[in-house]
Protein backbone atom coordinates (compact mmCIF):
# COMPACT_ATOMS: atom_id res chain seq x y z
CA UNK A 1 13.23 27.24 11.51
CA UNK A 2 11.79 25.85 8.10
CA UNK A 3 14.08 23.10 8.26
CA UNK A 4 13.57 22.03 11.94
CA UNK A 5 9.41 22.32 11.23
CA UNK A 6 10.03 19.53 9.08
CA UNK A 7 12.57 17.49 10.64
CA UNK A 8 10.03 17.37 13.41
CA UNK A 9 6.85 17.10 11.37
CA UNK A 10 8.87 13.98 9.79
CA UNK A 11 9.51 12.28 12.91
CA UNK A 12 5.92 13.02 14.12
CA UNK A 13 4.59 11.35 10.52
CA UNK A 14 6.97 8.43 11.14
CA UNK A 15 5.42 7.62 14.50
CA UNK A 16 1.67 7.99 13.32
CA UNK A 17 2.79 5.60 10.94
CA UNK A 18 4.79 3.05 12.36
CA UNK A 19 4.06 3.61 16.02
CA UNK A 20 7.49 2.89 18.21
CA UNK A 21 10.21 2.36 16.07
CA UNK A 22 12.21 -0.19 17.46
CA UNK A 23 14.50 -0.96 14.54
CA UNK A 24 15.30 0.89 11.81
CA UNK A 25 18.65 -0.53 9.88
CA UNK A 26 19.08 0.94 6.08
CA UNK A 27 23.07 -0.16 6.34
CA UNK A 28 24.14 3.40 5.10
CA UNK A 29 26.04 4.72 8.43
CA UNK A 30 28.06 0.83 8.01
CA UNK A 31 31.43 0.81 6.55
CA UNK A 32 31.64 -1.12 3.20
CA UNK A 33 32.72 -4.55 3.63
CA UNK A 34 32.01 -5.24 7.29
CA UNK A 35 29.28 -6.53 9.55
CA UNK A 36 26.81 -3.78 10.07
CA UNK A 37 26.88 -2.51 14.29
CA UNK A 38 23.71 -3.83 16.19
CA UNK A 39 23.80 -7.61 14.87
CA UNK A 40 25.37 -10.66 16.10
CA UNK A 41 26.76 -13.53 14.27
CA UNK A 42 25.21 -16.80 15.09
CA UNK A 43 26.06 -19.02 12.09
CA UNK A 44 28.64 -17.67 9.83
CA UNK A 45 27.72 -19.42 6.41
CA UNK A 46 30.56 -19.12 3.84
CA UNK A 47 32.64 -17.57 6.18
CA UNK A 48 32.33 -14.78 8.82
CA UNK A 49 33.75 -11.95 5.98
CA UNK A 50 31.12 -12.89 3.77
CA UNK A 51 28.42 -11.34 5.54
CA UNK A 52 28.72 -7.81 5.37
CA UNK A 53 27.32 -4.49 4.16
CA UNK A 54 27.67 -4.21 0.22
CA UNK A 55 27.14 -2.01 -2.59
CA UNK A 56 26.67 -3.95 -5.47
CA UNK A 57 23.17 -4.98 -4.74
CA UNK A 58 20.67 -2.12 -3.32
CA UNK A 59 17.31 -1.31 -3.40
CA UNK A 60 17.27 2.19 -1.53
CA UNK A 61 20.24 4.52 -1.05
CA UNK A 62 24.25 3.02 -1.58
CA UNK A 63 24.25 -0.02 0.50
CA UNK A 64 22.66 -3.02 1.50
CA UNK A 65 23.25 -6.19 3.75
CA UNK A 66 24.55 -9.38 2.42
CA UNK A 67 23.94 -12.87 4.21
CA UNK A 68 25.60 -16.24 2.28
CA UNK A 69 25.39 -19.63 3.54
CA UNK A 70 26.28 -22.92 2.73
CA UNK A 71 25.17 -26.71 2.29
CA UNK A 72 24.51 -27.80 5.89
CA UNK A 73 25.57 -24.53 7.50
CA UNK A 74 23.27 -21.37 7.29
CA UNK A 75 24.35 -17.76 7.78
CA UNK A 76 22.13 -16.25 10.68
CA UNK A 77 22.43 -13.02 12.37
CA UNK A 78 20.48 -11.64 15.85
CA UNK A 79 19.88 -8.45 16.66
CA UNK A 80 17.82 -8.11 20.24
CA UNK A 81 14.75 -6.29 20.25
CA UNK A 82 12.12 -6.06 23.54
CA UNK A 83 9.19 -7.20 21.15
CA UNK A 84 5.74 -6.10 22.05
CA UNK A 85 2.61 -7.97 21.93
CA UNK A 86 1.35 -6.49 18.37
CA UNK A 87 5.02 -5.74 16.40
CA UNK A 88 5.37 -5.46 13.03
CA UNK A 89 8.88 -6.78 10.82
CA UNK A 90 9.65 -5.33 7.55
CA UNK A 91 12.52 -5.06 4.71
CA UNK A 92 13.29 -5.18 1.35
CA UNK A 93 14.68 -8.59 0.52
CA UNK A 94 16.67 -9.81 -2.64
CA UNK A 95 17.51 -13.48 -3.20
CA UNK A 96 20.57 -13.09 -5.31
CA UNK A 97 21.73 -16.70 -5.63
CA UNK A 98 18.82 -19.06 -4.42
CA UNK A 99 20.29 -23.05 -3.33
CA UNK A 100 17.65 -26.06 -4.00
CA UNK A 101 16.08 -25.73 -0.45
CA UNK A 102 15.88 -23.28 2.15
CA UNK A 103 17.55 -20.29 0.62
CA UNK A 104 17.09 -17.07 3.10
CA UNK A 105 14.58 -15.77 5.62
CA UNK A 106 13.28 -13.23 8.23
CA UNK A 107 11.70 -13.25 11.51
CA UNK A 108 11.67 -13.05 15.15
CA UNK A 109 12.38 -15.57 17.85
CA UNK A 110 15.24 -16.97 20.48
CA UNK A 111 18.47 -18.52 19.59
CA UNK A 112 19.10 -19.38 23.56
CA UNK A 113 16.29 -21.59 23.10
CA UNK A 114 15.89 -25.16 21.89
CA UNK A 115 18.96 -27.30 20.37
CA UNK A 116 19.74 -24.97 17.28
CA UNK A 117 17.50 -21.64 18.84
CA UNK A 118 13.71 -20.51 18.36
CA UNK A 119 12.56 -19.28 15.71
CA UNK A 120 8.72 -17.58 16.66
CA UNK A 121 8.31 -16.89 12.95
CA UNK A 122 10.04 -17.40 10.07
CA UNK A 123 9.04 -16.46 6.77
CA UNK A 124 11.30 -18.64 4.07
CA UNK A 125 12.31 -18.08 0.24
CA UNK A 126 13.35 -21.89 -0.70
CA UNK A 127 13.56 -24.11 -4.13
CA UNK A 128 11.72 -23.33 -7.73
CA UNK A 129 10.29 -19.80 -5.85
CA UNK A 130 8.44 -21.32 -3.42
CA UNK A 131 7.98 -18.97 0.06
CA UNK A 132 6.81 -20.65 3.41
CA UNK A 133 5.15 -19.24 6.32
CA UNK A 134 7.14 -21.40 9.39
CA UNK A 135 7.87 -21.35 13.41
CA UNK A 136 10.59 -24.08 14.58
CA UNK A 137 11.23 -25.02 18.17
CA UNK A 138 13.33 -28.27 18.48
CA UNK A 139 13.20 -29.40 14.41
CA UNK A 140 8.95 -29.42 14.76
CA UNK A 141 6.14 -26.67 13.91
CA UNK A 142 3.47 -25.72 11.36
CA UNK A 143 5.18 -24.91 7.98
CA UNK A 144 2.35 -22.84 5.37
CA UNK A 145 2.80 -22.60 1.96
CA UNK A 146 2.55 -18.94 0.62
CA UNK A 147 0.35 -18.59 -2.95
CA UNK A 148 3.25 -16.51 -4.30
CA UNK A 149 6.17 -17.26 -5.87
CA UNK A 150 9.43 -15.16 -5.89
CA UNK A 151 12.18 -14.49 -8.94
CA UNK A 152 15.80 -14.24 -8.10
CA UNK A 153 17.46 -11.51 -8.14
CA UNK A 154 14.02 -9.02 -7.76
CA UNK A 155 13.52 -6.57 -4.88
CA UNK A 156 10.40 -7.61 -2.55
CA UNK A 157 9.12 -5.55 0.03
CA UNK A 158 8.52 -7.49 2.98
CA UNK A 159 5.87 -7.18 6.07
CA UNK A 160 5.34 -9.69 8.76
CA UNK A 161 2.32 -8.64 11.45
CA UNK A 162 3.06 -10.77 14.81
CA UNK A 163 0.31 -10.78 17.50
CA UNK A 164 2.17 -12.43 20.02
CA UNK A 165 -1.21 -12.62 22.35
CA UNK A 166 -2.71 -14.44 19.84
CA UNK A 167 0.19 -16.08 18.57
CA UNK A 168 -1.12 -15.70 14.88
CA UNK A 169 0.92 -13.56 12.00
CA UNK A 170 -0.08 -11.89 8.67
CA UNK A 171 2.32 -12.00 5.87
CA UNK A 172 2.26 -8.66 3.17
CA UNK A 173 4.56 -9.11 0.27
CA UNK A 174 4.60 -5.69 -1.92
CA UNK A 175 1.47 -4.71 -0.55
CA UNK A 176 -0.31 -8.11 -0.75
CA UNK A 177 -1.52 -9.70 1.83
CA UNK A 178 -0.66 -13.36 0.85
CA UNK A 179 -2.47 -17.06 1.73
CA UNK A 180 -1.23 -20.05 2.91
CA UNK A 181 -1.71 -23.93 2.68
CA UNK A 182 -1.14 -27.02 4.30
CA UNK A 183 -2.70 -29.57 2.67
CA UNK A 184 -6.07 -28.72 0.94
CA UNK A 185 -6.69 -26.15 3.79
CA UNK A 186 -6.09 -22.77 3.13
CA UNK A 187 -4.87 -20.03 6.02
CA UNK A 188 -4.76 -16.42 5.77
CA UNK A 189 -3.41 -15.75 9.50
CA UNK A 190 -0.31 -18.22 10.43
CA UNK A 191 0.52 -19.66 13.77
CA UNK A 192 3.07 -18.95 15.58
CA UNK A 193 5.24 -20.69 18.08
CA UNK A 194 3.20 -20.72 21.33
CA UNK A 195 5.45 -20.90 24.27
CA UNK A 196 8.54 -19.40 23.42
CA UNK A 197 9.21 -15.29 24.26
CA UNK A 198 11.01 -13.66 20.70
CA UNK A 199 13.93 -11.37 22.01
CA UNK A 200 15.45 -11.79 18.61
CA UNK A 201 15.13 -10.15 14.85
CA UNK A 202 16.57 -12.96 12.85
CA UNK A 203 17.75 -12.73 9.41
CA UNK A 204 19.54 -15.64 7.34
CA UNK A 205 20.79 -17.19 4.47
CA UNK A 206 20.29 -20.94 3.91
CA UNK A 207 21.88 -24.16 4.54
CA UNK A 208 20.63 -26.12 1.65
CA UNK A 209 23.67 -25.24 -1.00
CA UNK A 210 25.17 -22.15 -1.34
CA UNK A 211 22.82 -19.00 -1.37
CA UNK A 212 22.85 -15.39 -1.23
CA UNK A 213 20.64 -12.80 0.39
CA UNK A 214 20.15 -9.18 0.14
CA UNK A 215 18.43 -7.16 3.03
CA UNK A 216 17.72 -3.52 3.39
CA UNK A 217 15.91 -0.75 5.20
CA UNK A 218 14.86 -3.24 7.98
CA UNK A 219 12.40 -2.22 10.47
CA UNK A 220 10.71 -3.44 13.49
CA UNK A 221 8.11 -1.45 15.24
CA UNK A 222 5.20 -1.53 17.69
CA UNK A 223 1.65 -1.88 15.92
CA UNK A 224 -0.33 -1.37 19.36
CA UNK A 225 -2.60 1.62 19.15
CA UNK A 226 -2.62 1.81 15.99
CA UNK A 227 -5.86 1.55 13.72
CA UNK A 228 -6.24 -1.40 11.42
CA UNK A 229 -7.38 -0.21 7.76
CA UNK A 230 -7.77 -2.72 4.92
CA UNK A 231 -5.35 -0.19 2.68
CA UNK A 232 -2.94 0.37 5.70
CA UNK A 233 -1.05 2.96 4.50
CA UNK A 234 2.97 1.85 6.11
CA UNK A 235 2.14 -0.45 2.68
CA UNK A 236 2.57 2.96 0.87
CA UNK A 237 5.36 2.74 -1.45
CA UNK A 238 7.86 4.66 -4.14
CA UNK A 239 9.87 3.55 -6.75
CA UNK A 240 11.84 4.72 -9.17
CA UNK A 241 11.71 3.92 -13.27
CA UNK A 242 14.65 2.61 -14.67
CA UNK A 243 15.84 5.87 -16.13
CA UNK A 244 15.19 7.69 -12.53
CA UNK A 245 13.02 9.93 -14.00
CA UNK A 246 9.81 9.12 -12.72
CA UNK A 247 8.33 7.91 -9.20
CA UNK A 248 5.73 5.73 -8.72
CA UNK A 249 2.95 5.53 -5.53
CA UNK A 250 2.06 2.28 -4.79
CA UNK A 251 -0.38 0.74 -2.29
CA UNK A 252 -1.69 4.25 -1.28
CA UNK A 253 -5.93 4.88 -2.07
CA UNK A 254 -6.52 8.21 -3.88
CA UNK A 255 -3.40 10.75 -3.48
CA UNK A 256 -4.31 13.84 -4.43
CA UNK A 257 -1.51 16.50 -3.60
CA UNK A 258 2.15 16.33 -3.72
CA UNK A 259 5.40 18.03 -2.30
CA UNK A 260 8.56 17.15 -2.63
CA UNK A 261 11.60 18.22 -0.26
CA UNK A 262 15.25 17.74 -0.72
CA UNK A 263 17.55 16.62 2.32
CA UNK A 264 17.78 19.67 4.65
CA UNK A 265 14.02 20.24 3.98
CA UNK A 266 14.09 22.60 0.97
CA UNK A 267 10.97 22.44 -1.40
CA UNK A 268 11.68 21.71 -4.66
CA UNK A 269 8.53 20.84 -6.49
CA UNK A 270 4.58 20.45 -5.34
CA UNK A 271 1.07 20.21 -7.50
CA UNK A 272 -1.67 18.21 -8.04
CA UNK A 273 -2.02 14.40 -8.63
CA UNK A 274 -3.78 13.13 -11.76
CA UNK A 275 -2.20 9.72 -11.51
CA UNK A 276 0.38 7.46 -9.07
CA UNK A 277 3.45 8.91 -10.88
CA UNK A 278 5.71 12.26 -10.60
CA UNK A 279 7.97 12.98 -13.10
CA UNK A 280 11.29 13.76 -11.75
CA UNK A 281 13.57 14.60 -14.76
CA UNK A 282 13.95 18.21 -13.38
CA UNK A 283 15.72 17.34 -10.05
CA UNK A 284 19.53 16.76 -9.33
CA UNK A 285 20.80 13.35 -8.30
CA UNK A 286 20.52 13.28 -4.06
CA UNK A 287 17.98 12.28 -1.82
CA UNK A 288 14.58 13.76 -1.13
CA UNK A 289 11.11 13.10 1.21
CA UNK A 290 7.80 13.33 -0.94
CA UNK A 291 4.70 13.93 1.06
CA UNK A 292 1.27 12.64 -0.45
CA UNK A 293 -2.01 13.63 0.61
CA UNK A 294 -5.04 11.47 -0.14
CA UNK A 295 -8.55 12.64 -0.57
CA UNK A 296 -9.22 12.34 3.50
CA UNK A 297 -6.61 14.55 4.41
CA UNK A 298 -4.14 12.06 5.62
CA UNK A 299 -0.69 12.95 4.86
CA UNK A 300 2.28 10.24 4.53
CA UNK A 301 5.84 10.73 3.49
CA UNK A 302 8.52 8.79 1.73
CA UNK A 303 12.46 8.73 1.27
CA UNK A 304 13.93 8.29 -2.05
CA UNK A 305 17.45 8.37 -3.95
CA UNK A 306 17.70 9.75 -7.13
CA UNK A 307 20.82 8.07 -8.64
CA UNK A 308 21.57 10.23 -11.75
């Protein structure tokens, strides 16, 4: 019974936070070494067995998803989603080998449509760090450049807001919600394509030279209904220290309690929070949910792998 209770009061907390889930890929169910179930292969890159589920690069749990193009031919995978009007994209990304030009990118749009397919939104990691907000139908549409800059082979979490009424975006990176220029005039909302209907998640890997990307725990779900909070809390995030025996809370205002759960629900350890970290040290390696509750009561929860 203890174990359902919080199966289900999981599921429940998932939905409050993400509304409908519409994907939700973290590549562990995938065998090693093959293209992950769900996607289709649009542009194969380096080859078709080059983009597949690895181990060797991961940000949460044993495996990941590896895209590798090539000069003048990208690797670009589909997956088809029935994208509402407000929809949300997210995943960890890592650019493990980065070409001098577009490199790798994620976002939604329609590869039936226009001479090389749609793309609604595309958020791009190109030469010397540089990211770019973009939407392409034809070769032709509005291309922002982000005020951040990305290192290779670091773990970014991603977040892409679409309001496909408006046909504006918001891009997050780690929590931050980032600007964009063109020219001397700066954007903080990005336009989208404005005719085209998105029935595609689109993830790729460059065609400007040879370049590598790393994507994991994707997701894709339905923002409508949900309230809009300047510290929205799906930006909540843990981490692990180097020697796995700490956690850190990021992007979540005042937590104030703690429990932590191992896989079939068990409590293992639960107190008070004086700062954003939990020491750790005392648990076995495996995975385990901790729930955080802030000063208003609000209650979110997290997955995490303890490696040793």
């Amino acid at each position: 019974m203890k174990t359902n209770l919080f199966i289900t009061g999981l599921l429940l907390l998932q939905t409050l936070m993400f509304g409908q889930v519409l994907v939700n890929d973290d590549f562990e169910s995938d065998a090693l070494g093959a293209f992950p179930s769900g996607y289709k292969l649009q542009y194969n890159g380096t080859g078709t067995a080059n983009q597949k589920v690895v181990n060797n690069v991961v940000k949460n749990g044993a495996q990941s998803f590896q895209l590798e193009g090539k000069a003048n031919w990208s690797a670009e995978v589909y997956k088809i989603v029935d994208f509402p009007n407000l929809v949300t994209v997210e995943s960890w990304f890592n650019m493990d080998l980065a070409a001098n030009g577009l490199s790798a990118g994620i976002g939604i749009g329609n590869f039936s449509v226009g001479s090389w397919g749609t793309r609604v939104s595309r958020l791009e990691f190109c030469e010397t760090g540089n990211i770019y907000m973009t939407s392409y139908y034809n070769g032709s549409g509005p291309r922002y450049l982000l005020n951040l800059k990305y290192e290779v082979n670091k773990w970014y979490f991603i977040k892409i807001e679409h309001n496909l009424t408006t046909r504006k975006a918001k891009v997050f990176i780690d929590g931050q919600q980032l600007t964009g220029t063109i020219g001397s005039e700066v954007f903080s909302e990005f336009d989208l394509q404005k005719t085209i209907t998105p029935i595609h998640l689109q993830l790729l890997a460059g065609n400007a030279g040879k370049a590598r990307a790393m994507f994991d725990d994707v997701k894709v779900y339905d923002t409508n209904g949900l309230a809009t909070v300047e510290d929205s809390t799906d930006n909540f995030i843990v981490y692990l220290s180097e020697n796995q025996g700490e956690i850190f809370l990021k992007n979540l205002s005042a937590p104030k309690d703690f429990i932590i759960y191992d896989a079939v629900g068990n409590f293992v350890k639960g107190g008070k929070l004086l700062q954003n970290s939990i020491s750790i040290t005392a648990l076995e390696p495996g995975v385990y949910f901790v729930n955080v509750t802030d000063k208003y009561g609000k209650t979110f929860s997290k997955k995490f792998l303890k490696r040793k």
